[in-house]
Protein backbone atom coordinates (compact mmCIF):
# COMPACT_ATOMS: atom_id res chain seq x y z
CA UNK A 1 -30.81 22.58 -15.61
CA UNK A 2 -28.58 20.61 -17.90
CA UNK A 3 -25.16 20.08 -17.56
CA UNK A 4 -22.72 23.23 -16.33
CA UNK A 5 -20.57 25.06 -19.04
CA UNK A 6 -17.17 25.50 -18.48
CA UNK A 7 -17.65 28.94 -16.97
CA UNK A 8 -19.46 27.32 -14.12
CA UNK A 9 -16.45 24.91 -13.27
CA UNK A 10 -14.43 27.95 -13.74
CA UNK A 11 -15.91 30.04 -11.16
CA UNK A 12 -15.85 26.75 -8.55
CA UNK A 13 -12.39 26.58 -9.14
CA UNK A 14 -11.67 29.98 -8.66
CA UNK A 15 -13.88 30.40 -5.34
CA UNK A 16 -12.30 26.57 -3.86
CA UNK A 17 -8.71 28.32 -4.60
CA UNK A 18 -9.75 31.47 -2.68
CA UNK A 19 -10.92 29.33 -0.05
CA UNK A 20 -8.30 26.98 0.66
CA UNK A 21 -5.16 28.62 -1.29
CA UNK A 22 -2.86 26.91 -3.84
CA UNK A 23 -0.16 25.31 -1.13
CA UNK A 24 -3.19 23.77 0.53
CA UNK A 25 -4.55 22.30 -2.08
CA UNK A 26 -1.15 21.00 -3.26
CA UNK A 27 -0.34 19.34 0.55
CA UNK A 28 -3.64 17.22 -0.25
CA UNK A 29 -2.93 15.91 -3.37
CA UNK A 30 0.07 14.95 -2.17
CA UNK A 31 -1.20 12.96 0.99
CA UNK A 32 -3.73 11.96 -1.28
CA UNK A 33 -1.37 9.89 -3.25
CA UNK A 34 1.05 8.70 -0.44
CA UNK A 35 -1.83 6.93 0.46
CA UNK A 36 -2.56 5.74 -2.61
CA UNK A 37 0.84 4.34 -2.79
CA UNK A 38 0.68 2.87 0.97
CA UNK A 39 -2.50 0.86 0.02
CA UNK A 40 -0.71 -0.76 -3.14
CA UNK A 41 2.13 -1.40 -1.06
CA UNK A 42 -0.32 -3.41 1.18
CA UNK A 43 -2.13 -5.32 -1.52
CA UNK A 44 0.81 -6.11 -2.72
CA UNK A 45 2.43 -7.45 0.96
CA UNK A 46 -1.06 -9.78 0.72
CA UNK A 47 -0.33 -12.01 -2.04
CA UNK A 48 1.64 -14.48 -1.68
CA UNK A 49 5.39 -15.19 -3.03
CA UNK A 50 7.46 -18.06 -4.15
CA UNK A 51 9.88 -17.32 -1.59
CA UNK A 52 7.46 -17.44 1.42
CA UNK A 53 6.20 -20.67 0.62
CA UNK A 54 9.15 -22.51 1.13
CA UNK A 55 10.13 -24.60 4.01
CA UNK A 56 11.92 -23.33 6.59
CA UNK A 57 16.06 -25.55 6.60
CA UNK A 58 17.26 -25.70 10.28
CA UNK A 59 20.97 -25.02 10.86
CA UNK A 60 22.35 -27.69 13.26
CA UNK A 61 22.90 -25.13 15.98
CA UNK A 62 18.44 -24.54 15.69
CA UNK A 63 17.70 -28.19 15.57
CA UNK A 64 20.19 -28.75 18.74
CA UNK A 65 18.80 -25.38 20.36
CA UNK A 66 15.57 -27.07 19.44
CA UNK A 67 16.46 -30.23 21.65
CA UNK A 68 17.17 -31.77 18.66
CA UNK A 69 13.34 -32.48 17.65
CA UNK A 70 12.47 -31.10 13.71
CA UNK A 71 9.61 -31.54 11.88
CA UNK A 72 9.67 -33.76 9.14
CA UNK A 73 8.53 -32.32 5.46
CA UNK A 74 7.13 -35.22 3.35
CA UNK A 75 7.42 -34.66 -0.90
CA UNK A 76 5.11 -36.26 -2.44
């Protein structure tokens, strides 16, 4: 019992698209790869950017909302 030959495969396919039908099939590759795309969407969210790093500047109307109390940002 080596490997199959191609007819083997052949046959599988055939009797998996008798089974389920061609629009079936085609509905779950397609869900298959929006959630492909959803988890490199998320891994992507995950890492970090330049722009989220920054420090947030008050406007005068937050820091007086604020009762005029800020935290101070020391550069070093």
């Amino acid at each position: 019992m080596g490997s199959f030959s191609i007819w083997h495969w052949l046959v599988v396919l055939a009797i998996v698209l008798l089974l389920f039908g061609t629009g079936r099939i085609s509905n779950l590759m397609g869900d298959l790869a929006k959630g492909v795309k959803a988890f490199k969407k998320g891994l992507a969210e995950d890492e970090p950017t330049p722009d989220t790093e920054k420090p947030k500047v008050l406007s005068s109307e937050e820091i007086a909302a604020s009762g005029g109390k800020k935290d101070e940002v020391h550069h070093h």
